[in-house]
C-alpha atoms as a PDB file:
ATOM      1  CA  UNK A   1     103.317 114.439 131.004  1.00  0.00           C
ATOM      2  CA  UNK A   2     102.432 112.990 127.557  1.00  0.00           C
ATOM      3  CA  UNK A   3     104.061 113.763 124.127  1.00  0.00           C
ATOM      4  CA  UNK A   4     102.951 112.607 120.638  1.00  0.00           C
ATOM      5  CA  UNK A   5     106.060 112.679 118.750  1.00  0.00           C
ATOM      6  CA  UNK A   6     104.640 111.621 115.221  1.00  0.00           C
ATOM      7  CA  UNK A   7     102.250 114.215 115.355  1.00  0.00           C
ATOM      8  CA  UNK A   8     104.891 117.830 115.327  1.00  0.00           C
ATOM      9  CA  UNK A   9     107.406 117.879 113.170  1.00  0.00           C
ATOM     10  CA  UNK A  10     111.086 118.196 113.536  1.00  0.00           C
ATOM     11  CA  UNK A  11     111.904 121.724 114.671  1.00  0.00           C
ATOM     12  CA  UNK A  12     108.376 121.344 116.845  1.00  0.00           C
ATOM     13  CA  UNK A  13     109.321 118.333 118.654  1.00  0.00           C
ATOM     14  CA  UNK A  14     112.363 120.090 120.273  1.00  0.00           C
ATOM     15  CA  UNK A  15     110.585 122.975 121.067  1.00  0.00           C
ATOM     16  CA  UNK A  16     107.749 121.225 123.334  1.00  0.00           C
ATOM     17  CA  UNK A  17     110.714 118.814 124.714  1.00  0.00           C
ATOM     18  CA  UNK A  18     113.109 121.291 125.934  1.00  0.00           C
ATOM     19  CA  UNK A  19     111.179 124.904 125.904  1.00  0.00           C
ATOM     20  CA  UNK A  20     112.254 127.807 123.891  1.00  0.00           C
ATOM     21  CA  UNK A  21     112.968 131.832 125.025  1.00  0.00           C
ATOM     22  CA  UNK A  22     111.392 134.033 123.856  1.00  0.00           C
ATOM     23  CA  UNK A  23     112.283 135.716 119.976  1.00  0.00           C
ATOM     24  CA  UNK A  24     113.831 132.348 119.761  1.00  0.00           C
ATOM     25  CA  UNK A  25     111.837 131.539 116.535  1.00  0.00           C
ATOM     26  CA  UNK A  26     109.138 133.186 114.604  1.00  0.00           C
ATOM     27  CA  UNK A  27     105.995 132.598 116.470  1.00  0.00           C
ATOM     28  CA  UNK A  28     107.946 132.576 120.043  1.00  0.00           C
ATOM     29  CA  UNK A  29     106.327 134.919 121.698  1.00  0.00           C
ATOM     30  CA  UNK A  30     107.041 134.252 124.978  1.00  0.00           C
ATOM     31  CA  UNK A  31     109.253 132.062 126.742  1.00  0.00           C
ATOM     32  CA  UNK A  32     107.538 128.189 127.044  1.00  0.00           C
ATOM     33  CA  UNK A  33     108.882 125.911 129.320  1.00  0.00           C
ATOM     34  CA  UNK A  34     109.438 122.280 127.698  1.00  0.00           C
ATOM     35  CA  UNK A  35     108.096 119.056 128.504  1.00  0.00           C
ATOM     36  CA  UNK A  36     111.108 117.458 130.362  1.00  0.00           C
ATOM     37  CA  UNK A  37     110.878 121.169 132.724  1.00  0.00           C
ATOM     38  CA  UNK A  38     107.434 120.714 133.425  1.00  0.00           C
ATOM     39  CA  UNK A  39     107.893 117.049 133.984  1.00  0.00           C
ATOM     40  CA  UNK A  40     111.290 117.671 136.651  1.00  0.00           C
ATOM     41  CA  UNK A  41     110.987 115.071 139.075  1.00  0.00           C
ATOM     42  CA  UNK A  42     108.009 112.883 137.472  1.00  0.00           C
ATOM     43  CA  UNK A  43     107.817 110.759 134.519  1.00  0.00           C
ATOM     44  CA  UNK A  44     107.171 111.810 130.662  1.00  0.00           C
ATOM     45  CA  UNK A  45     105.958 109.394 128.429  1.00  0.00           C
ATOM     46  CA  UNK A  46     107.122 109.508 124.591  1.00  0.00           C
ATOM     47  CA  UNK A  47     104.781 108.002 122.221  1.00  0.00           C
ATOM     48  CA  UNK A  48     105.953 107.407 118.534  1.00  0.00           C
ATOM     49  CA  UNK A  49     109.512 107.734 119.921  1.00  0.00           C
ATOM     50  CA  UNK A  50     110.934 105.842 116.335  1.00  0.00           C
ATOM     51  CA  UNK A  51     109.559 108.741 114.573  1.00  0.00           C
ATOM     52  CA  UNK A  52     111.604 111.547 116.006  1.00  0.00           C
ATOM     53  CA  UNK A  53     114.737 112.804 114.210  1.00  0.00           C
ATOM     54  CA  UNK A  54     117.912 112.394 114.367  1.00  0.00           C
ATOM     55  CA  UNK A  55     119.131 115.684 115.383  1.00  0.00           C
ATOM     56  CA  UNK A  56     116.565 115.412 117.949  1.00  0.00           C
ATOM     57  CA  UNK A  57     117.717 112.179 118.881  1.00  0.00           C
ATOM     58  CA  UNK A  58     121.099 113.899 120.060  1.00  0.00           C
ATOM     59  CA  UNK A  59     119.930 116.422 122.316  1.00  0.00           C
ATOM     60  CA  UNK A  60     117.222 113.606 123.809  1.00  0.00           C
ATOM     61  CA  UNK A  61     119.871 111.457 124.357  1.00  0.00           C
ATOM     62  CA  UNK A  62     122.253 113.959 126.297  1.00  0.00           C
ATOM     63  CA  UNK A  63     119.582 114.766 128.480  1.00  0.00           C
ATOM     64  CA  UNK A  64     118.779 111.394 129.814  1.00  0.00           C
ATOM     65  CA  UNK A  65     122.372 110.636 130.399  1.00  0.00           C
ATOM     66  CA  UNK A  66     123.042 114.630 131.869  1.00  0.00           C
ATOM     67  CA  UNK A  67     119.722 115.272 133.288  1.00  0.00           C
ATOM     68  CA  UNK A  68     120.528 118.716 131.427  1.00  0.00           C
ATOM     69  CA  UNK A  69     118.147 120.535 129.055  1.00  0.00           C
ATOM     70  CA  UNK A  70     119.291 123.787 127.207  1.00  0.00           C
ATOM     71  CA  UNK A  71     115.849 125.741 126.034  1.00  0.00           C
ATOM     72  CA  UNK A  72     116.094 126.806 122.286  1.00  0.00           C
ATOM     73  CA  UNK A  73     117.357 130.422 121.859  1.00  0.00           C
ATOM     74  CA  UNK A  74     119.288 130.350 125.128  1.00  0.00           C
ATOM     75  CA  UNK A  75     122.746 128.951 126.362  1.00  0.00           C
ATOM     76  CA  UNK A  76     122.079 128.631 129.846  1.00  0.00           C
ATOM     77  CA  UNK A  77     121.492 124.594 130.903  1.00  0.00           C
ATOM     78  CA  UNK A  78     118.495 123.346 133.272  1.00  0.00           C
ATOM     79  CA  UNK A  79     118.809 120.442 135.566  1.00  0.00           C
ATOM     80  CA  UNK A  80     115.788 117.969 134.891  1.00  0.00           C
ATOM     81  CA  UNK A  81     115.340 114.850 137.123  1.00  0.00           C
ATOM     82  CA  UNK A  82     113.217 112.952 134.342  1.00  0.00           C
ATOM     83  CA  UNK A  83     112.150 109.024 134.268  1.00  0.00           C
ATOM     84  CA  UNK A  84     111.128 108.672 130.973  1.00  0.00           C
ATOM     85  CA  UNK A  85     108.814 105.951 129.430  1.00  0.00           C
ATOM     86  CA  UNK A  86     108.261 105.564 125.313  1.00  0.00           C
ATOM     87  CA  UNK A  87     106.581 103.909 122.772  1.00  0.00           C
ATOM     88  CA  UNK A  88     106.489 102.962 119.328  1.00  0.00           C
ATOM     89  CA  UNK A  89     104.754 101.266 116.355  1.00  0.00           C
ATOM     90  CA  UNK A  90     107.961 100.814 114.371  1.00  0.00           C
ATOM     91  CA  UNK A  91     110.411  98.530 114.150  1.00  0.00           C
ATOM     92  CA  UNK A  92     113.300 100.029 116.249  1.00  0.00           C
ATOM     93  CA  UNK A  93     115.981  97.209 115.253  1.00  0.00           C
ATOM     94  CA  UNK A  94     115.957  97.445 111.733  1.00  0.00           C
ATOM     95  CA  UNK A  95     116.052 101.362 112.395  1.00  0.00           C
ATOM     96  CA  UNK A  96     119.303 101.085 113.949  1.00  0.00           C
ATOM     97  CA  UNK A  97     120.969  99.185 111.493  1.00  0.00           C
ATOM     98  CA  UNK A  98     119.469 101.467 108.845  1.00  0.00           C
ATOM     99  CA  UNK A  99     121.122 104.220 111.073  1.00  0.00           C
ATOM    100  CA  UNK A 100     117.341 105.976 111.434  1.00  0.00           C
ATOM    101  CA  UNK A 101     117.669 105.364 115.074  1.00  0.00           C
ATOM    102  CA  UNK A 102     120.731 105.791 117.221  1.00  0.00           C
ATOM    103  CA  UNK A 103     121.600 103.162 119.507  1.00  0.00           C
ATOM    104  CA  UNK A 104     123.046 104.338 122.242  1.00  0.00           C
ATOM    105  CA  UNK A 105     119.285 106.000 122.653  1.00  0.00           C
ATOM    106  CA  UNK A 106     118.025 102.479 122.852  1.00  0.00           C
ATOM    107  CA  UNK A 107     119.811 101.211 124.967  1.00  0.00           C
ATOM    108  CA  UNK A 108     119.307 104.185 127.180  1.00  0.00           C
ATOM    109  CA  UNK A 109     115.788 103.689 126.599  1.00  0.00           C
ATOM    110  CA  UNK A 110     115.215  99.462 126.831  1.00  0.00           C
ATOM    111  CA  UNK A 111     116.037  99.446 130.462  1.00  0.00           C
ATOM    112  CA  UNK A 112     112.886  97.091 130.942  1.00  0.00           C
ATOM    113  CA  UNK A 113     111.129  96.383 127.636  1.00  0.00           C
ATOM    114  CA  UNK A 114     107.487  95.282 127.329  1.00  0.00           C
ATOM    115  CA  UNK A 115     106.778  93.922 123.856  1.00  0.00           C
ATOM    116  CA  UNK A 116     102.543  93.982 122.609  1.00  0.00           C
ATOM    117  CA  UNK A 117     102.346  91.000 120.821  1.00  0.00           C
ATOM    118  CA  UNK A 118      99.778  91.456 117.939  1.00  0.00           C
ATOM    119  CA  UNK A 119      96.219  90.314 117.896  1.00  0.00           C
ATOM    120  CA  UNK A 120      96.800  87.443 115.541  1.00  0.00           C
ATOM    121  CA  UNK A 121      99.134  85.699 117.889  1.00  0.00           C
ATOM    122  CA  UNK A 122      96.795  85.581 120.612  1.00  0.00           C
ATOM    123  CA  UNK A 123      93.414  84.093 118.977  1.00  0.00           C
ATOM    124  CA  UNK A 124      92.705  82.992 122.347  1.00  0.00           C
ATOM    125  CA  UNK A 125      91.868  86.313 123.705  1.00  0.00           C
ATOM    126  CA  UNK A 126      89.099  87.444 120.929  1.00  0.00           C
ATOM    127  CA  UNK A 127      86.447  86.010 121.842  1.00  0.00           C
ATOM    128  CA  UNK A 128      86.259  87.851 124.714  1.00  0.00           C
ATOM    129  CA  UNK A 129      87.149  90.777 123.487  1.00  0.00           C
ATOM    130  CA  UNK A 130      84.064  90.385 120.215  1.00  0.00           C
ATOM    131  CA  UNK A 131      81.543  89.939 123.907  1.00  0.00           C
ATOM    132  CA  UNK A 132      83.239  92.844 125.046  1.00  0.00           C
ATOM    133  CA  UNK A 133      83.149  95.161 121.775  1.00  0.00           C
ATOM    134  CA  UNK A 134      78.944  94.044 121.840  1.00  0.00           C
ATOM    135  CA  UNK A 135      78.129  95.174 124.853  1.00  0.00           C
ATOM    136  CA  UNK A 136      79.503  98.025 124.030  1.00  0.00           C
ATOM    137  CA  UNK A 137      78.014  98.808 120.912  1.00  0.00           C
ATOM    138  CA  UNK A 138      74.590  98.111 122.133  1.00  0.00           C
ATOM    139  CA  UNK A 139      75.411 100.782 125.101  1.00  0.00           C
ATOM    140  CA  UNK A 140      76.354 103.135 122.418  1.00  0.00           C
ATOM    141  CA  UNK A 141      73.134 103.026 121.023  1.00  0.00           C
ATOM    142  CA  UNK A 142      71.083 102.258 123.888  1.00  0.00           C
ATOM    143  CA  UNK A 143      70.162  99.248 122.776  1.00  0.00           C
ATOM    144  CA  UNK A 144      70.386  97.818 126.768  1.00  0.00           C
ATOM    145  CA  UNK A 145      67.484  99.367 127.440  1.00  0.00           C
ATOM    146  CA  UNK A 146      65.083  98.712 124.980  1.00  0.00           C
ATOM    147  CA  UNK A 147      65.770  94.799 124.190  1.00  0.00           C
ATOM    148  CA  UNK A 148      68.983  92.854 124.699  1.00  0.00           C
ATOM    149  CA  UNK A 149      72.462  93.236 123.971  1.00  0.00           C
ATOM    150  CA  UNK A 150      73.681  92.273 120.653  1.00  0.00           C
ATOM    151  CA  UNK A 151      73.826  88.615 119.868  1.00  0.00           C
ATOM    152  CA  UNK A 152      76.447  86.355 117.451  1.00  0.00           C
ATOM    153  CA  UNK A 153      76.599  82.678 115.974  1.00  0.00           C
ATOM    154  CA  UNK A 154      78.630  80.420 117.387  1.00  0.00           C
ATOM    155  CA  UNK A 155      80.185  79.997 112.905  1.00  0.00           C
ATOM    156  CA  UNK A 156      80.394  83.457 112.812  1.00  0.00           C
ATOM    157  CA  UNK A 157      82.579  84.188 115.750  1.00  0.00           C
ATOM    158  CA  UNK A 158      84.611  81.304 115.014  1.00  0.00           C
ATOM    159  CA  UNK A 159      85.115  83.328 111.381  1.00  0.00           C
ATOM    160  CA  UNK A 160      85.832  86.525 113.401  1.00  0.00           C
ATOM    161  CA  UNK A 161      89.029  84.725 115.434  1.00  0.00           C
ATOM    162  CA  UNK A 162      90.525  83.527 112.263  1.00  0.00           C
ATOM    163  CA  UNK A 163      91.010  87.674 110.926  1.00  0.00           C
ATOM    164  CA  UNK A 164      94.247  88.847 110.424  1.00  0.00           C
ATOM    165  CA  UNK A 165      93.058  91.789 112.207  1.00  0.00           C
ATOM    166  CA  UNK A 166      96.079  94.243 110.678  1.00  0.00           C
ATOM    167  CA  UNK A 167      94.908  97.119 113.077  1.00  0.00           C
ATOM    168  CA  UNK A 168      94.461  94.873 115.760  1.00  0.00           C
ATOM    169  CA  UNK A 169      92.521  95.884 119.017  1.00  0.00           C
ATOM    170  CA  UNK A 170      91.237  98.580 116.518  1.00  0.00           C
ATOM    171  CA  UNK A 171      90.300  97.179 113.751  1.00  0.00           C
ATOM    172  CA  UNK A 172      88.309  94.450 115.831  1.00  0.00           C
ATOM    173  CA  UNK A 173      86.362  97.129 117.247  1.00  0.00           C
ATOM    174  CA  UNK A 174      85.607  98.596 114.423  1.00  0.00           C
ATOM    175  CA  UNK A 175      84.785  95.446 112.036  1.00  0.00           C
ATOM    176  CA  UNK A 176      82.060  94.739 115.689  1.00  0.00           C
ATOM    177  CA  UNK A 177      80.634  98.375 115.444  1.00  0.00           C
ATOM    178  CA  UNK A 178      79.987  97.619 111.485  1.00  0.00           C
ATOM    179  CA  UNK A 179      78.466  94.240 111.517  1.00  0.00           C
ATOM    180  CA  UNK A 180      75.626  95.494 114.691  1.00  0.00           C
ATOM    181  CA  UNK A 181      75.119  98.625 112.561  1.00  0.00           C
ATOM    182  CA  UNK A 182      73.516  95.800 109.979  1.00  0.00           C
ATOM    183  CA  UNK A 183      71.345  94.125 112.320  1.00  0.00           C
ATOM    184  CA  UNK A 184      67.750  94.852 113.765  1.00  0.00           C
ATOM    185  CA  UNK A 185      66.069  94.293 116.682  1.00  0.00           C
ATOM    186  CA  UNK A 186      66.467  90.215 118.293  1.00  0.00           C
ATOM    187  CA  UNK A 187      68.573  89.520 115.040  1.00  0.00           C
ATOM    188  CA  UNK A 188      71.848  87.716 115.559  1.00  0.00           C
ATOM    189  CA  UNK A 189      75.287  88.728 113.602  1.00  0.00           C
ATOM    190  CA  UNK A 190      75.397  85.698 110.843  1.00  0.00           C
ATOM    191  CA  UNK A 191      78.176  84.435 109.350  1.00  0.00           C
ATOM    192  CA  UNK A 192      76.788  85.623 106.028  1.00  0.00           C
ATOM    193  CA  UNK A 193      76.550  89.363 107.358  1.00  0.00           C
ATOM    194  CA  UNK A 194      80.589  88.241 108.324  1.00  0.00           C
ATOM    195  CA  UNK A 195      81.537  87.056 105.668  1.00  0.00           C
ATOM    196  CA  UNK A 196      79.459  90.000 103.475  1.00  0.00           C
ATOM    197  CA  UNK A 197      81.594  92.732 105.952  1.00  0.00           C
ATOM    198  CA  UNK A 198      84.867  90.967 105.163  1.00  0.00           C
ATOM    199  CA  UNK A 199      84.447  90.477 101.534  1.00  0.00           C
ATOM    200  CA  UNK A 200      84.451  94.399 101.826  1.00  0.00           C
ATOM    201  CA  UNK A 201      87.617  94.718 103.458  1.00  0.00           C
ATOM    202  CA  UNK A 202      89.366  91.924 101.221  1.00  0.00           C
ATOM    203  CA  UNK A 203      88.326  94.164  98.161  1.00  0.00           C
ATOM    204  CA  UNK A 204      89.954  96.864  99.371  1.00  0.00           C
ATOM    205  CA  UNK A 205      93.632  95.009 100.019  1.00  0.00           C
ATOM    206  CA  UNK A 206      92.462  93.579 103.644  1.00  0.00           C
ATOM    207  CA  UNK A 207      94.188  90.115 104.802  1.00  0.00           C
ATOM    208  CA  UNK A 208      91.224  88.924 106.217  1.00  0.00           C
ATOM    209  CA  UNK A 209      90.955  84.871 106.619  1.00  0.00           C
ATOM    210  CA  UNK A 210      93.605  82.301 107.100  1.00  0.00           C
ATOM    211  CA  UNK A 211      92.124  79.466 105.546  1.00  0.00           C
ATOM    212  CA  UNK A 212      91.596  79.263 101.665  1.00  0.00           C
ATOM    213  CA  UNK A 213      87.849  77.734 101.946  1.00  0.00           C
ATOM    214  CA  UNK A 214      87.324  80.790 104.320  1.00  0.00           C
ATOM    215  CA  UNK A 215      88.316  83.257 101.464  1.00  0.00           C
ATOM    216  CA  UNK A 216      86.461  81.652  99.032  1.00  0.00           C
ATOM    217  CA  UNK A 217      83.223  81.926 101.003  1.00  0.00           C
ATOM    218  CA  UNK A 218      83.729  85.219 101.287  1.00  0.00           C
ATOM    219  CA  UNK A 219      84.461  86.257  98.125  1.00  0.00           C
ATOM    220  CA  UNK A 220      81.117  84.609  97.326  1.00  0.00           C
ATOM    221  CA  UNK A 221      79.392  86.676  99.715  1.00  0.00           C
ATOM    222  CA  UNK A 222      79.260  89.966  97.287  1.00  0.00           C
ATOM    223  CA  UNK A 223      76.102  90.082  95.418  1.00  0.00           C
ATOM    224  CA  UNK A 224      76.942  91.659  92.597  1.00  0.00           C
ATOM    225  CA  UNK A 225      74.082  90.326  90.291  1.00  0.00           C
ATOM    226  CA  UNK A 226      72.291  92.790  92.142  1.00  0.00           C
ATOM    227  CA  UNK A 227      74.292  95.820  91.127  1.00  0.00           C
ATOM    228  CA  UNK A 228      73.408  94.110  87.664  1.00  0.00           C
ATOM    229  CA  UNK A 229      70.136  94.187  87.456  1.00  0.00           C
ATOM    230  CA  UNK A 230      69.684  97.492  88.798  1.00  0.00           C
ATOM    231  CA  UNK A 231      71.849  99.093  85.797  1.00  0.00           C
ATOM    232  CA  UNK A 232      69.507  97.179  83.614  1.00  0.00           C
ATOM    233  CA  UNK A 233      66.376  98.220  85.261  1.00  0.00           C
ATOM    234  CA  UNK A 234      67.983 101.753  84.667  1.00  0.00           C
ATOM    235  CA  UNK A 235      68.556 101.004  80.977  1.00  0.00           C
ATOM    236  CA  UNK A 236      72.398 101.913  81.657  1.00  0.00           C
ATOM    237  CA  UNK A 237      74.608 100.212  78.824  1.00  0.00           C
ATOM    238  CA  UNK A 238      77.064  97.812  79.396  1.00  0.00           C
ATOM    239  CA  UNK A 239      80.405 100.237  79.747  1.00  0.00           C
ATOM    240  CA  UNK A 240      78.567 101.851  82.763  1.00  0.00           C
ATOM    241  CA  UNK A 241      77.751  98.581  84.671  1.00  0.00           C
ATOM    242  CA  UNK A 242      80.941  97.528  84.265  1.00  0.00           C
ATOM    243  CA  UNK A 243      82.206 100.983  85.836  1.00  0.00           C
ATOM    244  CA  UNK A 244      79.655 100.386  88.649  1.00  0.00           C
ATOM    245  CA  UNK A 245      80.789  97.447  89.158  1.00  0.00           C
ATOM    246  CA  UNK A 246      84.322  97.795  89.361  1.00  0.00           C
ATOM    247  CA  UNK A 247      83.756 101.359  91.792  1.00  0.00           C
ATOM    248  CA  UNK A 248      81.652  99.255  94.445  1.00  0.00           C
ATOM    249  CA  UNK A 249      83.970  96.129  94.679  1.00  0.00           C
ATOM    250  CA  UNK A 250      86.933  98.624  94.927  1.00  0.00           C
ATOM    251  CA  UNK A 251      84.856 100.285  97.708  1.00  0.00           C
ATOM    252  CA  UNK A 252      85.057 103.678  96.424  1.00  0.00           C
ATOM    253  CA  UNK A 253      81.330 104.588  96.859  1.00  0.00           C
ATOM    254  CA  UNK A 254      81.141 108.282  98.752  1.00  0.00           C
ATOM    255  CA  UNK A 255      78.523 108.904 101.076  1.00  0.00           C
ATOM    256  CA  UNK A 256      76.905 112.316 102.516  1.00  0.00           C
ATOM    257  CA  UNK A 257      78.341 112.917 106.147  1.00  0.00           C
ATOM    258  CA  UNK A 258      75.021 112.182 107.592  1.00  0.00           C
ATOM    259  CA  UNK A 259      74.700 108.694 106.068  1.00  0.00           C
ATOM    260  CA  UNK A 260      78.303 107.913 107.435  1.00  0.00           C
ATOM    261  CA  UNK A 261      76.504 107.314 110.873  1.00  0.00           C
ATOM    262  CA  UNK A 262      73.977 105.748 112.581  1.00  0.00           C
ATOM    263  CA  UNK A 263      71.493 107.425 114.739  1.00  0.00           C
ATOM    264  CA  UNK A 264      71.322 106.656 117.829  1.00  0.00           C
ATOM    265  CA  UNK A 265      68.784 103.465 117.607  1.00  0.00           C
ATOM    266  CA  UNK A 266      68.506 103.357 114.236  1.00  0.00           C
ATOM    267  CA  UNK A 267      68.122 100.155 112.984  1.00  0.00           C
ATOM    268  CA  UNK A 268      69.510  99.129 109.778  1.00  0.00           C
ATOM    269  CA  UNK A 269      65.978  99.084 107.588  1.00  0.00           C
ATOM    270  CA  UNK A 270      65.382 102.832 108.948  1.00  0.00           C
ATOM    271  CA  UNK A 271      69.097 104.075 107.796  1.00  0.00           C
ATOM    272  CA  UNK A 272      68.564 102.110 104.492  1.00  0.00           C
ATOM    273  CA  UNK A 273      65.265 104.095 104.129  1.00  0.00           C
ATOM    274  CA  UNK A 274      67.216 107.263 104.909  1.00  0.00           C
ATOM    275  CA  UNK A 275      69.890 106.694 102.356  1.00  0.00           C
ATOM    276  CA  UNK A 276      66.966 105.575  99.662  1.00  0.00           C
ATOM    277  CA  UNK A 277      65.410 109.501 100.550  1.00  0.00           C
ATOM    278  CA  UNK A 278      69.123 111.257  99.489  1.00  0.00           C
ATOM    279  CA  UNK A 279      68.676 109.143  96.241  1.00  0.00           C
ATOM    280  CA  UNK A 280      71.127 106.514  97.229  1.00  0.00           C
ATOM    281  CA  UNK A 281      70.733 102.803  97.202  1.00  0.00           C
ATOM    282  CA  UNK A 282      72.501 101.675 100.592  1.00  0.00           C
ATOM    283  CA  UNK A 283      74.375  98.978 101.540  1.00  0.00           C
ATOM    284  CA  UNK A 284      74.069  95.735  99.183  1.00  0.00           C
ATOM    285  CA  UNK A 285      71.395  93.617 100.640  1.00  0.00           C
ATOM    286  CA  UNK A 286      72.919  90.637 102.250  1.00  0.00           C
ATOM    287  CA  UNK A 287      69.359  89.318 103.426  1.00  0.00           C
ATOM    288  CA  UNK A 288      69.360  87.674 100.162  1.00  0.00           C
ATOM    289  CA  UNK A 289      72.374  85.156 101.599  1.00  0.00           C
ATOM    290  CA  UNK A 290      71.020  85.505 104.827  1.00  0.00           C
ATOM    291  CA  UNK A 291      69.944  82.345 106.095  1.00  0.00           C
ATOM    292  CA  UNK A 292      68.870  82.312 109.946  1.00  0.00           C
ATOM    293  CA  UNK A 293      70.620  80.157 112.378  1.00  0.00           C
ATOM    294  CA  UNK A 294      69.684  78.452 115.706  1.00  0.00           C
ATOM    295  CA  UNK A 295      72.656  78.480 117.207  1.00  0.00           C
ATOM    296  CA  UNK A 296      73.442  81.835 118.961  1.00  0.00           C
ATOM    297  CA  UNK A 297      76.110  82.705 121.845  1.00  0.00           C
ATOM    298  CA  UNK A 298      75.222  85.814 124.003  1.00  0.00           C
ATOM    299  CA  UNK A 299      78.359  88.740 124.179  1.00  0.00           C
END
């Protein structure tokens, strides 16, 4: 059995961990048997455990140690035979000696302790794991059976392992799944089409690259002479290029839904055309920076 603490609040959590009777609450129907009841002799797993409350805290805590539950509404106690397993995202240490987390919980809790150490301490392991997110982004769009799988420079992955990566396994996947949604047919991801996708993500309060050079390259990347010249092609004054400007480096361009995707083996050049028919100019064209390299390495 799995529960989701962060995502019920207080009164809810309790409810789905130790079961309610019926008239207990407004909206108890009927009596509900809780997680640890319909978990009695297996194993529950807690996610988000740092993020339940204190009160709730209490009665979790009583029955690990009593292998007792007491549904809400009701005085009559339950035996439960429950190994529990839990996880969290926050920092459960500096919880307890800000006395949002209680203890004695813990320490029921960190019988055996497995710590995920983030992404950026183990550079080692992305390159792998950019081969791996590539393969599956050209499965996605069934790009494995109409040419082969997505391609990257050697420059350009080496760019990739020096990201912060602040979402970690996450955010990897999803920087890979933006940069192949740029490329066309036999065209390898370039560190300029990087270093364009991270600019983006440094705009909007990213800690992208550890090295300075690396973060000046990047902020290079942005062509903004071309938003330029497109306000004056448009004969918009000065006050509104300067608006336009300041809206696309902040990233706060809204797209339709539709454009937010892209089809199913649609290349890049056929979603820019797309976007040009809703009367919206894509993407900033990179291609301009875009200077072709040799050296490849297959995912």
């Amino acid at each position: 059995m799995e529960l989701n603490c962060a995502n019920l609040p207080e009164h809810l959590v309790e409810a789905e961990l130790f079961g309610y009777r019926k008239g207990a609450f407004t909206g108890a129907d009927r009596d509900h048997k809780g997680f640890f009841e319909e978990a009695d002799g297996g194993v529950l797993f807690l996610d988000e455990i740092g993020d339940v409350a204190l009160t709730v805290q209490n009665k979790l805590l009583r029955a690990i140690e009593e292998k007792q539950i007491k549904r809400l509404g009701t005085n009559r106690h339950v035996f439960c035979d429950v190994q529990i397993i839990a996880a969290t995202s926050r920092n459960l240490a500096s919880m307890i000696q800000s006395r949002e987390f209680r203890e004695d919980l813990h320490c029921r809790l960190a019988v055996l302790t497995i710590e995920t150490v983030p992404l950026r301490d183990r550079r080692e392991d992305i390159p792998a794991m950019i081969a791996f997110y590539l393969r599956e982004a050209a499965a996605a769009t069934n790009r494995t059976n109409q040419c082969e799988p997505y391609r990257i420079e050697e420059d350009a992955a080496a760019l990739l392992c020096r990201f912060d990566y602040p979402g970690n396994i996450r955010a990897l996947r999803n920087l890979i799944y933006e940069l192949t949604s740029y490329v066309e047919e036999r065209e390898p991801i370039s560190i300029e089409l990087v270093q364009f996708v991270l600019a983006k993500l440094n705009l909007r309060g990213g800690n992208p690259v550890i090295s300075r050079n690396d973060t000046a390259r990047i902020g290079s990347a942005l062509p903004s002479n071309e938003i330029t010249s497109t306000a004056n092609a448009t004969n918009i004054d000065v006050t509104a290029q300067q608006s336009l400007l300041r809206i696309t480096h902040e990233g706060d361009i809204i797209l339709p839904l539709e454009l937010c995707v892209l089809r199913s083996g649609e290349t890049f050049r056929q979603w820019t055309a797309r976007a040009k028919r809703c009367s919206i100019e894509a993407a900033p064209s990179y291609r301009r920076h875009y200077a072709k390299r040799s050296r490849t390495i297959g995912p």
